[in-house]
C-alpha atoms as a PDB file:
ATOM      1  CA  UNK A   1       0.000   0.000   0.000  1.00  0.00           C
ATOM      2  CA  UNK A   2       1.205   3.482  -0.586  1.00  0.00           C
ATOM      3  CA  UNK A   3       2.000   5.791   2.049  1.00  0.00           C
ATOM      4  CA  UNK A   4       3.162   9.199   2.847  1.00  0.00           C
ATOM      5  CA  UNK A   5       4.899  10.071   5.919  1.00  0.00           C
ATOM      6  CA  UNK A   6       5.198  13.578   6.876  1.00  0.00           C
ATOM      7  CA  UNK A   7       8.361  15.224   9.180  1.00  0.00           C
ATOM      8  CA  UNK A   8       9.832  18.099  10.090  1.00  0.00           C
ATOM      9  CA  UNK A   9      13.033  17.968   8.708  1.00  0.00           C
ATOM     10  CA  UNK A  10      14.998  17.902  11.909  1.00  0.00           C
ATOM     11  CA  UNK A  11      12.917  14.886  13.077  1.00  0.00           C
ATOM     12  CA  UNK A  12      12.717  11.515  12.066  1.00  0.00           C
ATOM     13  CA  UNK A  13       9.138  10.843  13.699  1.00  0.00           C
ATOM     14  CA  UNK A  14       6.392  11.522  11.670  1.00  0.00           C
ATOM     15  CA  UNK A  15       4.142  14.444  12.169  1.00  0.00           C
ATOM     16  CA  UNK A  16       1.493  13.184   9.999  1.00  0.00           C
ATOM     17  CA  UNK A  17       0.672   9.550   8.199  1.00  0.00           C
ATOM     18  CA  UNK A  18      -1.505   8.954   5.346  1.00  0.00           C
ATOM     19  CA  UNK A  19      -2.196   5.377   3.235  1.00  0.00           C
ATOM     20  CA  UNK A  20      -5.334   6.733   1.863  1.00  0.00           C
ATOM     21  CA  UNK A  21      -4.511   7.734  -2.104  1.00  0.00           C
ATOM     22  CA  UNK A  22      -7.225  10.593  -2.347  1.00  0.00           C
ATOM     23  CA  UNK A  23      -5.027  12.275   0.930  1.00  0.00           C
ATOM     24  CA  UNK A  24      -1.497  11.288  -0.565  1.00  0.00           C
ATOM     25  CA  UNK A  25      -2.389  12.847  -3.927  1.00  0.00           C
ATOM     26  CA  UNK A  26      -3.710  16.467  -2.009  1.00  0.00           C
ATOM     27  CA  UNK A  27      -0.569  15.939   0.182  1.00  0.00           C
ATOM     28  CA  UNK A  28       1.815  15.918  -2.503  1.00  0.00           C
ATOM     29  CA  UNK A  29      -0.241  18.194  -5.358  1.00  0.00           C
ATOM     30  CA  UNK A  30      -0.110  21.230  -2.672  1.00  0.00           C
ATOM     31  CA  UNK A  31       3.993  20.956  -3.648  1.00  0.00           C
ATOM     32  CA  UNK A  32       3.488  20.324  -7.091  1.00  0.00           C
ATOM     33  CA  UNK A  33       4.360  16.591  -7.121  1.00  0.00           C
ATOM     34  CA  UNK A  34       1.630  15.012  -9.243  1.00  0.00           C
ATOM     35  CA  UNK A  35       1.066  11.470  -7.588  1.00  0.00           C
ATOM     36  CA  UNK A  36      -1.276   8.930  -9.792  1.00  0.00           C
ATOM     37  CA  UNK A  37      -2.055   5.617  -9.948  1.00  0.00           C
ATOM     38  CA  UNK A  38      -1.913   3.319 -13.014  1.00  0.00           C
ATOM     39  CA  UNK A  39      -2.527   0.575 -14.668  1.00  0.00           C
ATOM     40  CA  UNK A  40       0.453  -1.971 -14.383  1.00  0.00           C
ATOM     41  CA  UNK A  41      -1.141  -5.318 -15.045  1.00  0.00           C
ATOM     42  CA  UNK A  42       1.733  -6.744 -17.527  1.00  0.00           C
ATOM     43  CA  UNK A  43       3.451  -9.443 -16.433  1.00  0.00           C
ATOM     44  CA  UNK A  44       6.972  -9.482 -16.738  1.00  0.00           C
ATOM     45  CA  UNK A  45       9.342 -12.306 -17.274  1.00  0.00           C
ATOM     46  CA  UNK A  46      11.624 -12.295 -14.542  1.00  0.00           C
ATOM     47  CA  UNK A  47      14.102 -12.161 -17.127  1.00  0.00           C
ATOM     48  CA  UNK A  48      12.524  -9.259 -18.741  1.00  0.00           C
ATOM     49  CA  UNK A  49      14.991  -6.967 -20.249  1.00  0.00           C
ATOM     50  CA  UNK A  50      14.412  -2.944 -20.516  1.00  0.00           C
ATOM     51  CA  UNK A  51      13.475  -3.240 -23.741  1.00  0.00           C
ATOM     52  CA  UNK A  52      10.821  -5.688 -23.012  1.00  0.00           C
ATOM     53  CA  UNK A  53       9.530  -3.836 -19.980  1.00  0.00           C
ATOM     54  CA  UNK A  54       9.351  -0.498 -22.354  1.00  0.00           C
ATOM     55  CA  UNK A  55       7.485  -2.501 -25.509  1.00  0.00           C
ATOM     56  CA  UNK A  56       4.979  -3.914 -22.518  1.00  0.00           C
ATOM     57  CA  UNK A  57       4.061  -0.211 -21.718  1.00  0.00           C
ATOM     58  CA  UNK A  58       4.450   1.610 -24.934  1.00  0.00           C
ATOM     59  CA  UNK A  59       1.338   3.138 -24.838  1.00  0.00           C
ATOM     60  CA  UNK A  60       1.566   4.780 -21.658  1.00  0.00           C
ATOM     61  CA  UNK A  61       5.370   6.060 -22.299  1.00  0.00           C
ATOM     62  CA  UNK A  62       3.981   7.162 -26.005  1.00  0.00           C
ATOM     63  CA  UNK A  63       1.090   9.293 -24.549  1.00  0.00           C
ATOM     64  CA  UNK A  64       3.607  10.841 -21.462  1.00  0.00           C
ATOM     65  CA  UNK A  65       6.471  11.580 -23.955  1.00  0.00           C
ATOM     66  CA  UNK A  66       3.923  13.245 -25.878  1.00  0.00           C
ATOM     67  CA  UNK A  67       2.179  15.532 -22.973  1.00  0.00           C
ATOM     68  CA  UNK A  68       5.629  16.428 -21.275  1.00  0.00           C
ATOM     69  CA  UNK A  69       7.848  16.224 -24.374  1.00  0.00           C
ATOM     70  CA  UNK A  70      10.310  14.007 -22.932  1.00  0.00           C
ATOM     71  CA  UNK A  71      13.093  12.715 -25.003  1.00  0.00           C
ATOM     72  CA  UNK A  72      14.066   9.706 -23.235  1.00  0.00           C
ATOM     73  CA  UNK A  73      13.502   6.449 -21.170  1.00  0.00           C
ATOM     74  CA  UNK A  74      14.909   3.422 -19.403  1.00  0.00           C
ATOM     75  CA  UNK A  75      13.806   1.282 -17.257  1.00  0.00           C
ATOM     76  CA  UNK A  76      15.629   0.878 -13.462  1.00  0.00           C
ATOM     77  CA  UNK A  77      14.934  -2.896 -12.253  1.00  0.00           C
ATOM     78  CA  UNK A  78      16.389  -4.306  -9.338  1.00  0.00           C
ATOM     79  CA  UNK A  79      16.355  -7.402  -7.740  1.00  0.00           C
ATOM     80  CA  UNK A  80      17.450  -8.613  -4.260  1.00  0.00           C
ATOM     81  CA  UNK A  81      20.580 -10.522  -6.516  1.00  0.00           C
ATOM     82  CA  UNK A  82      21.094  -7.910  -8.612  1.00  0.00           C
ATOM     83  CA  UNK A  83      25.468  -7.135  -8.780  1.00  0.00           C
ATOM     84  CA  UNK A  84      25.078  -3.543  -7.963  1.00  0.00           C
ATOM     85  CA  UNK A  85      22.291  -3.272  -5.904  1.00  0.00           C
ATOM     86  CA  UNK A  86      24.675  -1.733  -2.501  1.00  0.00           C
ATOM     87  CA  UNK A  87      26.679   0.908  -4.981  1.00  0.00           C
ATOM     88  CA  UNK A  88      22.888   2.037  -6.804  1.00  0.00           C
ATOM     89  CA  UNK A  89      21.208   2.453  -3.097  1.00  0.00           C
ATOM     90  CA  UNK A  90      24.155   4.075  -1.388  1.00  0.00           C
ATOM     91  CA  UNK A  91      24.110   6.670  -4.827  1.00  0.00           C
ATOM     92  CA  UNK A  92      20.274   7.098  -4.983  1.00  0.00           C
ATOM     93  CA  UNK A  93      20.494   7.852  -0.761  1.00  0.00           C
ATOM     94  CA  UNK A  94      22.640  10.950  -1.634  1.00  0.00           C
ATOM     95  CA  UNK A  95      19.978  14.242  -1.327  1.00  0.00           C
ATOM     96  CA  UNK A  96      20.037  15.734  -5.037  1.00  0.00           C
ATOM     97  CA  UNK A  97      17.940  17.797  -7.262  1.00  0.00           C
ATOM     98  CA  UNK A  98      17.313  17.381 -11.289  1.00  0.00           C
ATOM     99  CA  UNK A  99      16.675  20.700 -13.801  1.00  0.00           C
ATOM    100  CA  UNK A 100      13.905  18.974 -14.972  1.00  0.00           C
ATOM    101  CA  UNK A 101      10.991  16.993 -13.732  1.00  0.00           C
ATOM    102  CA  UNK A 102      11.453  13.128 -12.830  1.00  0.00           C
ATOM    103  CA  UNK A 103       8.971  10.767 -13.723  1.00  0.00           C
ATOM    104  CA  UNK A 104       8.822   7.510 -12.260  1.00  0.00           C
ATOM    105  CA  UNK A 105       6.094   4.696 -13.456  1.00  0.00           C
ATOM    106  CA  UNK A 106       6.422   1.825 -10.817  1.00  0.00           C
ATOM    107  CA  UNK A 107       5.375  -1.085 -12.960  1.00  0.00           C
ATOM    108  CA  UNK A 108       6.543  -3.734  -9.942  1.00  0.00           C
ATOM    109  CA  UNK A 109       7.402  -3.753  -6.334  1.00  0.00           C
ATOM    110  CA  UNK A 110       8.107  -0.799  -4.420  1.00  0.00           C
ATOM    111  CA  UNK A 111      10.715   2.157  -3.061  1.00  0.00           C
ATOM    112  CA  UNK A 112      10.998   4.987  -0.904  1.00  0.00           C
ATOM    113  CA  UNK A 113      11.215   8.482  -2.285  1.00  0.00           C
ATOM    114  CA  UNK A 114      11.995  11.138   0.261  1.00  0.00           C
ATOM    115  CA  UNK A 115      11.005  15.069  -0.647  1.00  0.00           C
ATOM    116  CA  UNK A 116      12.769  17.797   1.213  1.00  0.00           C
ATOM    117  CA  UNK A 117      11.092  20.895   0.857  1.00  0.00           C
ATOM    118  CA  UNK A 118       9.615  23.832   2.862  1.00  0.00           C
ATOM    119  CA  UNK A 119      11.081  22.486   6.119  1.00  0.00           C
ATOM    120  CA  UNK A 120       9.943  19.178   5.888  1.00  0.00           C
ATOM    121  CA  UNK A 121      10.719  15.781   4.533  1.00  0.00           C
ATOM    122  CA  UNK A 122       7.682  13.670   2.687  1.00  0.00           C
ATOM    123  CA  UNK A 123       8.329  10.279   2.947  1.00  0.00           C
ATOM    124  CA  UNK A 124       6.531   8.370  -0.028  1.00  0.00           C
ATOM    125  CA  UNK A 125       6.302   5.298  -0.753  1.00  0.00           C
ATOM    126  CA  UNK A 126       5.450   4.061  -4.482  1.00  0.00           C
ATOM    127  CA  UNK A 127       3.929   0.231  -4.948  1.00  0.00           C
ATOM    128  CA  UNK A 128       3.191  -1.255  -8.092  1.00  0.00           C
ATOM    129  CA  UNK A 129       0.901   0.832 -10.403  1.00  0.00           C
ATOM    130  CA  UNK A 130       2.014   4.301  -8.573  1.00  0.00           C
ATOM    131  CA  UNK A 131       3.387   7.351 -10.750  1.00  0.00           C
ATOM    132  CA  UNK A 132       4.795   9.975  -9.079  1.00  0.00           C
ATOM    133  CA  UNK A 133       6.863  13.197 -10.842  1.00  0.00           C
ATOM    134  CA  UNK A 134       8.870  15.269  -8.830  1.00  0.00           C
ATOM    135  CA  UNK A 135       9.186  18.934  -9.612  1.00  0.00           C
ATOM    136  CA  UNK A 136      12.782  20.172 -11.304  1.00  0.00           C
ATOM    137  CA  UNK A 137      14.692  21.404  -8.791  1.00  0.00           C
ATOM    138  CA  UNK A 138      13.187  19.835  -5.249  1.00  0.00           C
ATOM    139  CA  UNK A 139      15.621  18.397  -3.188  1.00  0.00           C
ATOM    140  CA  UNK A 140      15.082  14.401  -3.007  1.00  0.00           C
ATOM    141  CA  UNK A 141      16.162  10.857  -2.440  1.00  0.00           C
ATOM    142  CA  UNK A 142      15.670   7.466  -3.320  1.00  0.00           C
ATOM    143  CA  UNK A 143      15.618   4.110  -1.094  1.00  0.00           C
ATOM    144  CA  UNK A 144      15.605   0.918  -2.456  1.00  0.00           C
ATOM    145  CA  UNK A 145      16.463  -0.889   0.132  1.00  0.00           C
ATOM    146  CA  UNK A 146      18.865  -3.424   1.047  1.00  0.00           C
ATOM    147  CA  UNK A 147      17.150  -6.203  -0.859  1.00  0.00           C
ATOM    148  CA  UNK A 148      15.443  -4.526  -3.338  1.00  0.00           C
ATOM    149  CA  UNK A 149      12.106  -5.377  -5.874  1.00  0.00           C
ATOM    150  CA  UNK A 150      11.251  -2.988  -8.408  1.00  0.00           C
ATOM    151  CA  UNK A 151      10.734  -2.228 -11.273  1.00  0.00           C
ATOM    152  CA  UNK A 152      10.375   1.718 -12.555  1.00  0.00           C
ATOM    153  CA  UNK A 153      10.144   3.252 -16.302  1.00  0.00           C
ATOM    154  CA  UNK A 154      11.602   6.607 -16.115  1.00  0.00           C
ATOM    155  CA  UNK A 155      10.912   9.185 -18.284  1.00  0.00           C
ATOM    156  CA  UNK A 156      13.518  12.516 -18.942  1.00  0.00           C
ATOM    157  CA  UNK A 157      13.399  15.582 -21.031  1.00  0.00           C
ATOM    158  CA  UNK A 158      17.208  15.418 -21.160  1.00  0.00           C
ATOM    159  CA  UNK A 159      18.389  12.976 -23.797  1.00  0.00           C
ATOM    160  CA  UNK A 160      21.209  11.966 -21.421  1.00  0.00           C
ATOM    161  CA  UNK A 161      18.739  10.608 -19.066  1.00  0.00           C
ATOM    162  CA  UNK A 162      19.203  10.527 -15.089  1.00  0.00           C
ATOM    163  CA  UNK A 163      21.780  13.568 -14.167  1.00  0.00           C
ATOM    164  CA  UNK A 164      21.589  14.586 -10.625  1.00  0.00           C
ATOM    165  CA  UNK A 165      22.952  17.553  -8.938  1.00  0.00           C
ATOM    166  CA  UNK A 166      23.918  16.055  -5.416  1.00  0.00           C
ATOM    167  CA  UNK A 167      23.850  18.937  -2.455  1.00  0.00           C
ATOM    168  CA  UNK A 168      26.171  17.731  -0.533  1.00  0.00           C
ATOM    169  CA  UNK A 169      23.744  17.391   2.859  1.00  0.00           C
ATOM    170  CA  UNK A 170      23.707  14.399   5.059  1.00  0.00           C
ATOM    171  CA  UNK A 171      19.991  14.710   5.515  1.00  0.00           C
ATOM    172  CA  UNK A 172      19.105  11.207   4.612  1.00  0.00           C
ATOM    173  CA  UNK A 173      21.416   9.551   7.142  1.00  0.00           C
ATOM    174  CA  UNK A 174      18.849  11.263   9.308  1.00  0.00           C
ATOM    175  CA  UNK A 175      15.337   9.388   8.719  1.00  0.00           C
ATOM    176  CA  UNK A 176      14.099   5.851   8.630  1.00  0.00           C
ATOM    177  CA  UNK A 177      15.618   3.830   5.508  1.00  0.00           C
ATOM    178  CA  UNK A 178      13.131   1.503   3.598  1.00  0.00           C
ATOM    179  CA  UNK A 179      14.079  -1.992   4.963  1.00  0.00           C
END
């Protein structure tokens, strides 16, 4: 089930809690993060590569590259085996920003993205079927976890794809991890 989790950003308690997706979706929309849930009824192979993943969902990435004019995707899945599954969790935990919107279609499992913004971090996490786009510029993170299962399209405006613009802070050594 998806959940946000709402702290002040020198606390790693929760102020606020919510699993319902009507409340998420206000939650997040009063920052501009558009949160939406999808279809995502394929079923992979669990030897599905990107490209098969992609040609599953081509009509959803067709219709968002369209809308948003992005100019790329790829597909991020990880599996509790997967060879660089510590060095991809321990990047994605570094606080960062993009200059441009993120996209991120979770078409299996789950993960943990963190929002820090307006003195407070949203805690979010995405399950199967969730899309959630992230402003350009808001400060973020990404759990995994430490065995992770997932599988997210993600859509860019950049041709080069995922660039981030880490920040330096050690914020996310501060709040729960997704376990």
């Amino acid at each position: 089930m998806s959940e946000l989790r709402i702290h002040a950003e020198d606390r790693a308690a929760p102020e606020a809690v919510f699993t319902d997706f009507v409340d998420i979706r206000r939650e997040l929309g009063a920052l501009g993060v558009n949160f939406e849930r999808w279809q995502a009824d394929r079923v992979l192979a669990s030897d599905a590569t990107p490209e098969d993943v992609i040609a599953a969902y081509r009509n959803d990435i067709d219709r968002l590259m369209t809308d948003y004019g992005f100019g790329s995707v790829d597909v991020l899945r990880m599996t509790p085996d997967h060879p660089d599954r510590e060095a991809l969790r321990a990047k994605f935990l570094n606080e960062h920003t993009h200059s441009e919107f993120e996209v991120r279609f979770f078409v299996e499992g789950s993960g943990l993205f963190y929002l820090h913004t307006n003195g407070r971090v949203y805690a979010v996490i995405c399950e199967q079927g969730d899309l959630i786009s992230v402003p350009d510029g808001t400060t973020h993170w990404f759990d995994m976890g430490p065995r992770p299962h997932f599988t997210a399209i993600r859509l860019f405006t950049n041709p080069e794809g995922w660039v981030a613009n880490f920040t330096g802070s050690d914020i996310a050594s501060r709040f729960p991890r997704f376990e």
